[in-house]
N, C-alpha and C. Protein backbone atom coordinates (compact mmCIF):
# COMPACT_ATOMS: atom_id res chain seq x y z
N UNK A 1 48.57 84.21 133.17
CA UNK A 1 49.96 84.37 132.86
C UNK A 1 50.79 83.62 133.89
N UNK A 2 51.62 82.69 133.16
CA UNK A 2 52.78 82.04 134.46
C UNK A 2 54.01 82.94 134.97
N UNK A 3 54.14 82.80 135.85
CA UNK A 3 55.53 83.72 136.12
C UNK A 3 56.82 82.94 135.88
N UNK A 4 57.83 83.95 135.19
CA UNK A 4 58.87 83.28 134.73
C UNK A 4 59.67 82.29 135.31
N UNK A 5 60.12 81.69 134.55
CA UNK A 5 61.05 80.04 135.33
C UNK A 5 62.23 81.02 135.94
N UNK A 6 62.99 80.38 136.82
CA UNK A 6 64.00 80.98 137.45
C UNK A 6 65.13 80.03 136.33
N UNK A 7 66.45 81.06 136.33
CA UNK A 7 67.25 80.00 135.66
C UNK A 7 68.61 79.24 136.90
N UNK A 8 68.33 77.88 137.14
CA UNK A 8 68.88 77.40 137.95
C UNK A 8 70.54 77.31 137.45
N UNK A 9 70.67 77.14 135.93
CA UNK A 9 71.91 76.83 135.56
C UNK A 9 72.31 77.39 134.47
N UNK A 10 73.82 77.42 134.15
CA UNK A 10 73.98 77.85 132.45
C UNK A 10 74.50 76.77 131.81
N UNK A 11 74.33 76.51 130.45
CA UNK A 11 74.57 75.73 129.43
C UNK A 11 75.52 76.39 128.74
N UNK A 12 76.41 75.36 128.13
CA UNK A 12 77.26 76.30 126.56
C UNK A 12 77.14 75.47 125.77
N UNK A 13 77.30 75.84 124.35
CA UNK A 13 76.60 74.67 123.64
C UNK A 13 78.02 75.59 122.61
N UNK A 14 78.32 74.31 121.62
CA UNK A 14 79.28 74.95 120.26
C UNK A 14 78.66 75.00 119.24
N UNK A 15 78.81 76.55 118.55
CA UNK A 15 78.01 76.64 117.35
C UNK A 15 78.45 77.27 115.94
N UNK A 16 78.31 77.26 114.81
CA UNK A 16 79.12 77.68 113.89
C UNK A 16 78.24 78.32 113.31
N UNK A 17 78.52 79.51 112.42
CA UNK A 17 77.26 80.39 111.58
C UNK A 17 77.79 79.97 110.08
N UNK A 18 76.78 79.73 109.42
CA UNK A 18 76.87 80.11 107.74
C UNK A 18 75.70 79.72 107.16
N UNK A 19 75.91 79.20 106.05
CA UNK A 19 74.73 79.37 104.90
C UNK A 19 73.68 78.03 105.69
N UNK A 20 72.81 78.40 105.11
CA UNK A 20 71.58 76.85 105.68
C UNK A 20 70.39 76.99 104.50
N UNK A 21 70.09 75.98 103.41
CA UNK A 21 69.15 76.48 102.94
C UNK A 21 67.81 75.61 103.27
N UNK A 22 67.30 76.44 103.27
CA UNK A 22 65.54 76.44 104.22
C UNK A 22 64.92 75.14 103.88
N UNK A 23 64.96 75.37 102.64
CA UNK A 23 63.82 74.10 101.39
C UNK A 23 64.71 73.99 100.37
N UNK A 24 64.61 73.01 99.68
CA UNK A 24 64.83 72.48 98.27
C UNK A 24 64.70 73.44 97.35
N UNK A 25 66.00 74.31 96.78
CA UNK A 25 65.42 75.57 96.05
C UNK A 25 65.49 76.42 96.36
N UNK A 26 65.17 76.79 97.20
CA UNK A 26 65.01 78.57 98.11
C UNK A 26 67.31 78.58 98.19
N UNK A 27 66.61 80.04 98.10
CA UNK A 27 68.22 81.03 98.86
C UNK A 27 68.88 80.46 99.99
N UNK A 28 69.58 80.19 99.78
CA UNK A 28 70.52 80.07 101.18
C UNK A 28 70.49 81.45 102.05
N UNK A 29 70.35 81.08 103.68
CA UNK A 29 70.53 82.24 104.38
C UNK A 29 71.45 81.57 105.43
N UNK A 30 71.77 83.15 106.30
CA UNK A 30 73.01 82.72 106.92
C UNK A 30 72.10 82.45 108.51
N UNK A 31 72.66 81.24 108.75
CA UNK A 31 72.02 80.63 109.98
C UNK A 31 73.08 80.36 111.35
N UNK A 32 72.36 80.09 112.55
CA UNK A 32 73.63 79.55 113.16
C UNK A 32 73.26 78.19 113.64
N UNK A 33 74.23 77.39 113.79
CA UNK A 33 73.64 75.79 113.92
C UNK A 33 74.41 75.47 114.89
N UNK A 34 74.14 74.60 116.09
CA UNK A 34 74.73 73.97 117.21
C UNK A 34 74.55 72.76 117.04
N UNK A 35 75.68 72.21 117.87
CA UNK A 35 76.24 70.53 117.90
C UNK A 35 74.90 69.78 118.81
N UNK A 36 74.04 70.18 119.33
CA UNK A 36 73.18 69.85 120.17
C UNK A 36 72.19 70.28 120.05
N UNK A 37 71.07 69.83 119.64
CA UNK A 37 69.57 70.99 120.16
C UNK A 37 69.56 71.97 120.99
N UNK A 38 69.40 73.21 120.69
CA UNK A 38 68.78 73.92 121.64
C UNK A 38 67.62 74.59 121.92
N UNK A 39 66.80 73.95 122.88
CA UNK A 39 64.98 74.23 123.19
C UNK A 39 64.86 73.19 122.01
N UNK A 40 64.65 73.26 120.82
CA UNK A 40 63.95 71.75 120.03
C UNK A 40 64.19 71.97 118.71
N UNK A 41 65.65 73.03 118.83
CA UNK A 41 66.26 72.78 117.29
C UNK A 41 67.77 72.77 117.09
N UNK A 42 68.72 72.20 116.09
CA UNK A 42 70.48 72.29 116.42
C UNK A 42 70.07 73.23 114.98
N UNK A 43 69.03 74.22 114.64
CA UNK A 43 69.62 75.48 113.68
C UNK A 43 68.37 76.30 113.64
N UNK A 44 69.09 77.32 113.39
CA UNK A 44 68.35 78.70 113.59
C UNK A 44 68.89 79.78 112.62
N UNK A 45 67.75 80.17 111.94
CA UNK A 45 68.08 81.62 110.56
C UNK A 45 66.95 82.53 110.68
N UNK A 46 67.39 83.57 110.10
CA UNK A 46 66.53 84.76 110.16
C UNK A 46 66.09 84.63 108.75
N UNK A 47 64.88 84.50 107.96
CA UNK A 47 64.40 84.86 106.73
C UNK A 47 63.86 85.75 106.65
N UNK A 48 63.07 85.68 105.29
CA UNK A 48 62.44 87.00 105.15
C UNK A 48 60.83 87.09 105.96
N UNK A 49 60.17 88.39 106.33
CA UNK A 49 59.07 88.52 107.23
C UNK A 49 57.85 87.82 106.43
N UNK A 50 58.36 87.85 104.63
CA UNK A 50 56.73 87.17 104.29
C UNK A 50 57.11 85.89 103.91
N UNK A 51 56.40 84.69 104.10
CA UNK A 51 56.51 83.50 103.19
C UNK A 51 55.58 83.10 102.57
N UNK A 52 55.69 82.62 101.05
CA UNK A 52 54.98 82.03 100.56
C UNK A 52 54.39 80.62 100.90
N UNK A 53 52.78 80.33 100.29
CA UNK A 53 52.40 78.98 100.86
C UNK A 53 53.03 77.64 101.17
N UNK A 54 53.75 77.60 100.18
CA UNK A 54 54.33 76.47 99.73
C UNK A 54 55.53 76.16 101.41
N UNK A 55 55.86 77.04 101.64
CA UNK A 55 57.02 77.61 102.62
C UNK A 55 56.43 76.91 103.68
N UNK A 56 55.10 77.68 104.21
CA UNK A 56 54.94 77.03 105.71
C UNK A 56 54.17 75.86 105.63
N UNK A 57 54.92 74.71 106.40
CA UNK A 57 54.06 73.74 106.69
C UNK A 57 52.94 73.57 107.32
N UNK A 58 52.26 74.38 107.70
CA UNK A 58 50.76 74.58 107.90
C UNK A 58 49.75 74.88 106.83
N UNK A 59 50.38 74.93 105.89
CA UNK A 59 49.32 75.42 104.77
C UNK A 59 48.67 73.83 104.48
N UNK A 60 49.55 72.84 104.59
CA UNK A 60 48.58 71.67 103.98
C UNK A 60 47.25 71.24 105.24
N UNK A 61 47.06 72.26 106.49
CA UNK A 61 46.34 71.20 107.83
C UNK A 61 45.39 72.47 107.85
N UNK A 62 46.00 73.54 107.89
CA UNK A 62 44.81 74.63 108.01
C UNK A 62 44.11 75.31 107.00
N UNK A 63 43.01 75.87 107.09
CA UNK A 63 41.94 75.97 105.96
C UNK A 63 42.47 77.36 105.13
N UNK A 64 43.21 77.57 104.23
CA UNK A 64 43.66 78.59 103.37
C UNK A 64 42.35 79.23 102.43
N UNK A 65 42.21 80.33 102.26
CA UNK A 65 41.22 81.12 101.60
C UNK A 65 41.74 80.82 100.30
């Protein structure tokens, strides 16, 4: 286990919340999206806990039953 990074600085980043839809098709959910990446994305949503195959992009690399 590493021990946690110290945080040397703070960032502010501008961000707006509303609809974002996931995939081509699917529901719109309400997301929040920033003008900048933050860690290695400019959006972020809460979906639902199950997804279907089609959904995660790992289904085409890893071995599905």
């Amino acid at each position: 286990m590493e021990p946690a990074e110290r945080l040397e600085e703070v960032t502010r980043h501008r961000y707006g919340i509303g609809p974002a839809v996931p995939m081509p098709g699917a529901e719109p959910l309400t997301a929040i999206g920033f003008e900048e990446p933050v860690e290695f994305c400019d959006r972020y949503a809460r979906g639902s806990t199950r997804i279907r195959r089609e959904e995660d992009p790992t289904h085409l690399v890893l071995p599905y039953p």
